[in-house]
N, C-alpha and C. Protein backbone atom coordinates (compact mmCIF):
# COMPACT_ATOMS: atom_id res chain seq x y z
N UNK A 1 -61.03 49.76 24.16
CA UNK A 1 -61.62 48.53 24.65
C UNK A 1 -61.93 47.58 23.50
N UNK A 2 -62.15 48.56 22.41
CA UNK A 2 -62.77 47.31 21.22
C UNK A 2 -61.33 46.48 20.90
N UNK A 3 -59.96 46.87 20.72
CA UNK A 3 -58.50 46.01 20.85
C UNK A 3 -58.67 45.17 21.74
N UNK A 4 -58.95 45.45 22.80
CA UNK A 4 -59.15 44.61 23.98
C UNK A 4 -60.22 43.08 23.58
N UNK A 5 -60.98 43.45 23.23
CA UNK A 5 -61.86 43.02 22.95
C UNK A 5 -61.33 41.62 21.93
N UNK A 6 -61.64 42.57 20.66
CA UNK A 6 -61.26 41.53 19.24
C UNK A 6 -60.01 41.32 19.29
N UNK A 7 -58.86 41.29 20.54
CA UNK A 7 -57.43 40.69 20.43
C UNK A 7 -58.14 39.40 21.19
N UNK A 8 -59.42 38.89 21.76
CA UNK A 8 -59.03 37.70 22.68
C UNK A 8 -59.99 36.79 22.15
N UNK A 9 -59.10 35.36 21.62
CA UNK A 9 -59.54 34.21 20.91
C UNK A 9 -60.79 33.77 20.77
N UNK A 10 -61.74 34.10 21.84
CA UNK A 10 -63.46 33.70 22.09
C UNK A 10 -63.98 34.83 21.20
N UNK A 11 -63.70 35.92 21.53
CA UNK A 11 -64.60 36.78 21.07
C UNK A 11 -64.05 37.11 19.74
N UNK A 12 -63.04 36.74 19.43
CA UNK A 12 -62.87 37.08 17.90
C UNK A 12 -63.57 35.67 16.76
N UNK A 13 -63.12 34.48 17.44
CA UNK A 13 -63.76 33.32 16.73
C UNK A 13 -65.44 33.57 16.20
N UNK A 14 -66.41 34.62 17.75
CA UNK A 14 -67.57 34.14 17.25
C UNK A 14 -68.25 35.00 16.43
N UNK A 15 -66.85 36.86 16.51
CA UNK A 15 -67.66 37.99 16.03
C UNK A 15 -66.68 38.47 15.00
N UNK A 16 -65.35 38.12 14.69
CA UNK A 16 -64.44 38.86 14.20
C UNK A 16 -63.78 39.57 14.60
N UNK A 17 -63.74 41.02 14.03
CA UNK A 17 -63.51 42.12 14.33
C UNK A 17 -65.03 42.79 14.68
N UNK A 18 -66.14 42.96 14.31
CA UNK A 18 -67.26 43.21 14.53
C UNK A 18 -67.40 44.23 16.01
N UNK A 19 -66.64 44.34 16.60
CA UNK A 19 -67.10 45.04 17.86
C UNK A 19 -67.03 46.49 17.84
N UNK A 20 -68.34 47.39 17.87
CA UNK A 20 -68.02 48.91 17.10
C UNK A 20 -68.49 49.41 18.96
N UNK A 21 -68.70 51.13 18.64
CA UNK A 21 -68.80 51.78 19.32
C UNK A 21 -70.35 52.27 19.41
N UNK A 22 -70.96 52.88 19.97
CA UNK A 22 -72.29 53.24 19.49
C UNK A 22 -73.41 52.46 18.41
N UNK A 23 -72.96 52.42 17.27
CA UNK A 23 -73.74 51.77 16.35
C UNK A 23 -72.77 50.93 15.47
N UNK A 24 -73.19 49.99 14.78
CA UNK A 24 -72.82 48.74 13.75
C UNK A 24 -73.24 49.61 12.46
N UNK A 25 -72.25 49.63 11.99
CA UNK A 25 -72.41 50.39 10.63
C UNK A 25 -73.72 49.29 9.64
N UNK A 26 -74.08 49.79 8.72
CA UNK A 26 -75.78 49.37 7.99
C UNK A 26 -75.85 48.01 7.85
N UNK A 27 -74.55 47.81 7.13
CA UNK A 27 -74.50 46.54 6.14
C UNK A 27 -73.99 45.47 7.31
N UNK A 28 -73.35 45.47 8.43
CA UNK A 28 -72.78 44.60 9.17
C UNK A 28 -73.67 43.22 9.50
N UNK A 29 -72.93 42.22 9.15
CA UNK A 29 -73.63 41.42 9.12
C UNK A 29 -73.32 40.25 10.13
N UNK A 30 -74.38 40.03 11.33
CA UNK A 30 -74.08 39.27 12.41
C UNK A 30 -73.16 37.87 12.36
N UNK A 31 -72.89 37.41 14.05
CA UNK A 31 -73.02 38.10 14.96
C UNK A 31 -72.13 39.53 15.35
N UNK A 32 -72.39 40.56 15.70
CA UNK A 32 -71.84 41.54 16.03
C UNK A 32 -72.03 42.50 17.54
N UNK A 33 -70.82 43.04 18.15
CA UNK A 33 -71.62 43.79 19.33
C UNK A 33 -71.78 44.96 19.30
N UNK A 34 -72.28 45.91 19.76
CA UNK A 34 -72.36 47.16 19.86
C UNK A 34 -72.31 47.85 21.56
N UNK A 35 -71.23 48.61 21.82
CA UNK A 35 -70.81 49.30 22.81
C UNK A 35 -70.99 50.95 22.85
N UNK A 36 -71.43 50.79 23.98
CA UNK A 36 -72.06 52.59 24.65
C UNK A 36 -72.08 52.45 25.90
N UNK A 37 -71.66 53.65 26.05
CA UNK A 37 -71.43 54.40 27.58
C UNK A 37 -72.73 54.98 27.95
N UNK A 38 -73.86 54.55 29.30
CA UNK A 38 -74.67 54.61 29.46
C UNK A 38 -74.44 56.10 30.18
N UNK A 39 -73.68 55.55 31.26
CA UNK A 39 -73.38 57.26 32.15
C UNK A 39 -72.09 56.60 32.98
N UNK A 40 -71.62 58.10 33.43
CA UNK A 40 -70.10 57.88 34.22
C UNK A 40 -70.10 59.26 34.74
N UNK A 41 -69.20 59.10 36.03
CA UNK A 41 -69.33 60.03 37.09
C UNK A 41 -67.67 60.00 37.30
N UNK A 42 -67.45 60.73 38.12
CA UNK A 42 -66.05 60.61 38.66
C UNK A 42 -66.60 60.67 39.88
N UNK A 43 -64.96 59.67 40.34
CA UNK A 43 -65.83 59.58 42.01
C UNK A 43 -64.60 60.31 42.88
N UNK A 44 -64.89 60.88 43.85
CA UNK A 44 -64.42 62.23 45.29
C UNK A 44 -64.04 60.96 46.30
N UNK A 45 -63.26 62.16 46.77
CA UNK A 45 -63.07 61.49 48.41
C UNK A 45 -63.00 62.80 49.42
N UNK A 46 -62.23 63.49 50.47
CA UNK A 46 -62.86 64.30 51.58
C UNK A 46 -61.69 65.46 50.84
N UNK A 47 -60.73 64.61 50.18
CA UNK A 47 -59.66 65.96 49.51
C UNK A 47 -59.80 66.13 48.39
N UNK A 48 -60.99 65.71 46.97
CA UNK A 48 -61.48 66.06 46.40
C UNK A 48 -61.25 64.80 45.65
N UNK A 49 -61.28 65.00 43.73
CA UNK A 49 -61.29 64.09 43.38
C UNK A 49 -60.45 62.94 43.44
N UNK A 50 -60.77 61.38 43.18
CA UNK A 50 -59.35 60.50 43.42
C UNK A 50 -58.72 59.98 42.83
N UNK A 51 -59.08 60.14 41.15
CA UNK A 51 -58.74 60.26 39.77
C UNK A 51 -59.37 59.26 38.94
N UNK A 52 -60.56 58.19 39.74
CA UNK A 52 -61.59 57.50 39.47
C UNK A 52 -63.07 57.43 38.71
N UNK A 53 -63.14 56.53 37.55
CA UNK A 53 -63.98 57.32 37.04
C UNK A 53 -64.85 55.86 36.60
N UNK A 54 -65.78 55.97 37.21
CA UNK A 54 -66.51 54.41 36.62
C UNK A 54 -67.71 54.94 36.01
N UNK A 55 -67.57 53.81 34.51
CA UNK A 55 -68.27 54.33 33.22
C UNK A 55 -69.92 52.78 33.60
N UNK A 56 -70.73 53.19 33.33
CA UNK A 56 -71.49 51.52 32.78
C UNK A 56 -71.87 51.73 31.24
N UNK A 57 -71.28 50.57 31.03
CA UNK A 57 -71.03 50.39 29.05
C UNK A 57 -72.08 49.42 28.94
N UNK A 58 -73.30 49.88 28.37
CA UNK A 58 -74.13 48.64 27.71
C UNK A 58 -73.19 47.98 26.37
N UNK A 59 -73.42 46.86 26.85
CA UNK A 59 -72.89 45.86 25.31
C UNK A 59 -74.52 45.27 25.26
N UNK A 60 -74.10 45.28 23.93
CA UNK A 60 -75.65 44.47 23.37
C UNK A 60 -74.81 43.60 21.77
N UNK A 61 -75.10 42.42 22.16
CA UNK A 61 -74.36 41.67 21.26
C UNK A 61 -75.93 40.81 20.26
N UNK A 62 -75.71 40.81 19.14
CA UNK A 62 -76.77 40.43 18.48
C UNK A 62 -76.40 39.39 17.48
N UNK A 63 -77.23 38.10 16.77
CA UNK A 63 -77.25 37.49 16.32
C UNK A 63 -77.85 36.92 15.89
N UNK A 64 -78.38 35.80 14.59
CA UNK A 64 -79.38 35.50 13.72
C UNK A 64 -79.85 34.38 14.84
N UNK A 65 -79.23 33.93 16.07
CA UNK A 65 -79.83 32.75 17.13
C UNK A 65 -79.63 33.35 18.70
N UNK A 66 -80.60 33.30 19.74
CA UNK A 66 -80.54 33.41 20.74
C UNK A 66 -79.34 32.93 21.12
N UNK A 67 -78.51 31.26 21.32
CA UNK A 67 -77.61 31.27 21.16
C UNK A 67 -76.38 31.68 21.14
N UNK A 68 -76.34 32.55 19.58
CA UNK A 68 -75.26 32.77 18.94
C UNK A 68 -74.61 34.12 20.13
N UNK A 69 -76.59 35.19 20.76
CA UNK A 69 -75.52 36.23 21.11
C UNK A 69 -75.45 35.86 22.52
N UNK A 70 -76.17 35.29 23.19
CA UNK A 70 -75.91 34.66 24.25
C UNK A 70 -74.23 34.45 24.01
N UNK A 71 -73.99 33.76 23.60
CA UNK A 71 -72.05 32.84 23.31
C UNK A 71 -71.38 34.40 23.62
N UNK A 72 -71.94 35.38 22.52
CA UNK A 72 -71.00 36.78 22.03
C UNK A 72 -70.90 37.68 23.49
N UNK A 73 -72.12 37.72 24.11
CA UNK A 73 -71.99 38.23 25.32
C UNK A 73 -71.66 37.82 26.32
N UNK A 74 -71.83 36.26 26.59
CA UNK A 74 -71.13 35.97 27.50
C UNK A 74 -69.56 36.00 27.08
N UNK A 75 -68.98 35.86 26.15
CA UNK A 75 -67.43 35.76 25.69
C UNK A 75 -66.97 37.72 26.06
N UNK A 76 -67.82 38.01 25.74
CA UNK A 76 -66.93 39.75 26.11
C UNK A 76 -66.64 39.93 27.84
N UNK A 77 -68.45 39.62 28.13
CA UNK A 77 -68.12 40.21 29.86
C UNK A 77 -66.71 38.83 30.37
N UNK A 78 -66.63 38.05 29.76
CA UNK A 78 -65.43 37.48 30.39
C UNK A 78 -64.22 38.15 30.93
N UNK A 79 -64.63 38.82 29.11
CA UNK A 79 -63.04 39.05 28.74
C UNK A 79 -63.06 40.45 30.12
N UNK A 80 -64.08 41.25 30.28
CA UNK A 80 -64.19 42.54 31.15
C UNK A 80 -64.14 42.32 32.27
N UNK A 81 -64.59 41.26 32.94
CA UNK A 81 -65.08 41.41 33.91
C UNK A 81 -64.17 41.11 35.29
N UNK A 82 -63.56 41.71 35.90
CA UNK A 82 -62.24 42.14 36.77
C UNK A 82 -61.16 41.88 35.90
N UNK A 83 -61.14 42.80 34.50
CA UNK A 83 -59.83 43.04 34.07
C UNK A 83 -59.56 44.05 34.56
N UNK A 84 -58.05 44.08 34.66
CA UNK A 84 -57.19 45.19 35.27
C UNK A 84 -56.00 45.42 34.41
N UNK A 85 -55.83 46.81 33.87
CA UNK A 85 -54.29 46.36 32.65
C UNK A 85 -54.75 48.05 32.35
N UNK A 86 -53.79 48.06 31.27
CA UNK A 86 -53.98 48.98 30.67
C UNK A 86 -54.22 48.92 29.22
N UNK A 87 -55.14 49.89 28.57
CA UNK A 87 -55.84 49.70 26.96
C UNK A 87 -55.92 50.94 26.39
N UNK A 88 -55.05 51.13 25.44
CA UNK A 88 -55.30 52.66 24.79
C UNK A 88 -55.50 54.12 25.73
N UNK A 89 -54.09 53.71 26.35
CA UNK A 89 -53.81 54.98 27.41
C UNK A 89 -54.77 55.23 28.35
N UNK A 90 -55.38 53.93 29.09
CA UNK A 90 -56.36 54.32 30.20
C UNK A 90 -56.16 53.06 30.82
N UNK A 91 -56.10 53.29 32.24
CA UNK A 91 -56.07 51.97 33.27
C UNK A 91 -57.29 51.73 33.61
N UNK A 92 -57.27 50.43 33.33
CA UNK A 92 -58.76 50.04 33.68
C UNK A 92 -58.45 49.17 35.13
N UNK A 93 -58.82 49.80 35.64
CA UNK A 93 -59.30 49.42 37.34
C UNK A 93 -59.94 47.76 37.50
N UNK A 94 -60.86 47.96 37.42
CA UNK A 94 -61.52 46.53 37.40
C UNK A 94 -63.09 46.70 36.56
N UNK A 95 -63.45 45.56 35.96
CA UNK A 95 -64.70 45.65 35.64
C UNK A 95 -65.82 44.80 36.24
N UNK A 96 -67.22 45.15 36.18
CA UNK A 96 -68.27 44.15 37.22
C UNK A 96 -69.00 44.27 36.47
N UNK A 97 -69.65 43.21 36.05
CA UNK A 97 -71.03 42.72 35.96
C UNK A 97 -72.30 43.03 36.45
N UNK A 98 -73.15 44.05 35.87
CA UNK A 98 -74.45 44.26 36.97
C UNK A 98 -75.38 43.90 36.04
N UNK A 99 -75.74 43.62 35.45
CA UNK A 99 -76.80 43.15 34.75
C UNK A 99 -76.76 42.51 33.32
N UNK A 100 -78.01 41.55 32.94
CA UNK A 100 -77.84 41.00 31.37
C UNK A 100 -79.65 40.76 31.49
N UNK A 101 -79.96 41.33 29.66
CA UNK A 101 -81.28 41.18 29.49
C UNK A 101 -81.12 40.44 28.05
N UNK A 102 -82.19 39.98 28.00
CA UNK A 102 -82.75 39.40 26.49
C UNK A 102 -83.34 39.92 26.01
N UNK A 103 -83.73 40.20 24.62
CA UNK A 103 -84.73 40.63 23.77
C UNK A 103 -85.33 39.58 22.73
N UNK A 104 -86.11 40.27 22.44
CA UNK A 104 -86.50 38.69 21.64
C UNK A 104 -86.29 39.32 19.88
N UNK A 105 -86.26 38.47 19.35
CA UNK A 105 -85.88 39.21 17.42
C UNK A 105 -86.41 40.10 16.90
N UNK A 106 -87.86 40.02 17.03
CA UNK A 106 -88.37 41.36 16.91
C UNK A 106 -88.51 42.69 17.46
N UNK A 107 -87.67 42.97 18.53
CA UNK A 107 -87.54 43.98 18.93
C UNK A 107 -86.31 44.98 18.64
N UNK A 108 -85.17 44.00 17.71
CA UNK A 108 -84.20 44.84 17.23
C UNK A 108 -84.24 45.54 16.61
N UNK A 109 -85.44 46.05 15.99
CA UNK A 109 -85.22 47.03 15.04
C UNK A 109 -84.91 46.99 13.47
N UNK A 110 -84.36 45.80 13.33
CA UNK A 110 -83.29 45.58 11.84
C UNK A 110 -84.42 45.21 11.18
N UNK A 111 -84.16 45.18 9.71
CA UNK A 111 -84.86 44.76 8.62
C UNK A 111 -84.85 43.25 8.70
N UNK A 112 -83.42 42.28 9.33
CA UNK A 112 -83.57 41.34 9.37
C UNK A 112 -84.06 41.39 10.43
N UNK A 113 -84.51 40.04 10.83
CA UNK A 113 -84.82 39.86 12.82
C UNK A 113 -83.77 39.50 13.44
N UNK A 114 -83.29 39.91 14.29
CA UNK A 114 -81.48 39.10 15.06
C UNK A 114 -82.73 39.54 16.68
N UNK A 115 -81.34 38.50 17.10
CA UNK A 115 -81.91 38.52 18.67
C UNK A 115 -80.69 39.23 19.38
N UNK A 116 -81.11 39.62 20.35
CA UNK A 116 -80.18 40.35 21.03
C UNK A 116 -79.81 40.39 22.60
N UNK A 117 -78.73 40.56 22.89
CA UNK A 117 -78.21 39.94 24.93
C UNK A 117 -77.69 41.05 25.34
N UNK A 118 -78.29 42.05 25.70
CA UNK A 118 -77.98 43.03 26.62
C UNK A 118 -77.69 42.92 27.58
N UNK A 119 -75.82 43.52 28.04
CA UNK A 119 -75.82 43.00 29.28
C UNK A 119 -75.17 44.69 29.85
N UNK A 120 -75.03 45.36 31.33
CA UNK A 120 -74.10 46.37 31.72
C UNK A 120 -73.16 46.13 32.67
N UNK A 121 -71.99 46.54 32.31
CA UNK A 121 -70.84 46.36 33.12
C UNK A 121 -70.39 47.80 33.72
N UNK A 122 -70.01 47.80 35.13
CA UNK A 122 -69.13 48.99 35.28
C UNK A 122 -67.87 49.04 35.44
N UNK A 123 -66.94 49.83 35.02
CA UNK A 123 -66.02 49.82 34.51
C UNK A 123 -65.19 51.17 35.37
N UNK A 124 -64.44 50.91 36.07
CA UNK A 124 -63.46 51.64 36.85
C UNK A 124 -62.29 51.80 36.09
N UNK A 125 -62.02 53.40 35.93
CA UNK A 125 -60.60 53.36 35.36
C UNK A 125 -60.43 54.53 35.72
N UNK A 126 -58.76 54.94 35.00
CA UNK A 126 -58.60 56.51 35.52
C UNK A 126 -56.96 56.70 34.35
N UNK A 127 -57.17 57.93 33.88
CA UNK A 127 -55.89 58.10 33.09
C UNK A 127 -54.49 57.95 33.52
N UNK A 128 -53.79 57.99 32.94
CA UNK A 128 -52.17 57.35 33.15
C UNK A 128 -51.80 59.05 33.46
C-alpha cells in the first residue's frame, strides 16, 4: 500500500516518500504518515470462508501545521478510498472511510511538537 501510496502525485508532492509502516523511523522529518493495522477478521458466509478479509488501517499523518497534515490525510484517504486494483499481490476490494480525529501538537509525543490527523479506513481485500 505504501507504492500505492507514494506513486500518486498529491501525496508524494506533500510527503515524499515518507509513508512507513508502524512507526517513522527517529530522525524523519515531517510532513510524514504512519500506517497500522488496527484489527482484521476474515469474513464467512453459510459454506464457510469467502476469501474476504477487511483490515481497519489507522493512518495518522503528522506535520509542523494543522494544515499541513490535514492536506497529508486528506490526500491518502483519497487515494484509498473505493480503490479497487491490485498492490503487491493482494486485491484490494474497496476501501471506506470511517473515521478522522485531530490531535493537537502536544500530544504527539515527539521532541518536536507536530500536529497530527488521524483518520481509519477499512479496507477489503483478499489474495490472488
Amino acid at each position: 500500500m505504501t507504492t500505492l501510496l507514494t506513486g500518486d502525485a498529491r501525496v508524494k508532492l506533500l510527503a515524499g516518500t515518507k509513508v512507513h509502516w508502524v512507526r517513522a523511523p527517529q530522525e524523519t522529518v515531517p510532513p510524514y504518515a504512519v500506517l497500522q493495522v488496527i484489527s482484521s477478521r476474515d469474513d464467512y458466509h453459510s459454506q464457510g470462508p469467502s476469501g474476504l478479509t477487511d483490515a481497519r488501517v489507522q493512518i495518522d499523518a503528522y506535520a509542523g501545521t494543522y494544515l499541513a497534515a490535514k492536506r497529508l490525510s486528506d490526500a491518502i484517504l483519497a487515494v484509498l478510498s473505493g480503490y479497487r486494483g491490485i498492490v503487491s499481490g493482494v486485491r484490494l476490494q474497496g476501501g471506506f472511510v470511517d473515521n478522522r480525529r485531530d490531535f493537537p501538537a502536544s500530544s504527539s509525543g515527539d521532541v518536536m511538537p507536530l500536529f497530527r490527523r488521524s483518520a481509519d479506513i477499512i479496507i477489503w481485500h483478499s489474495s490472488l
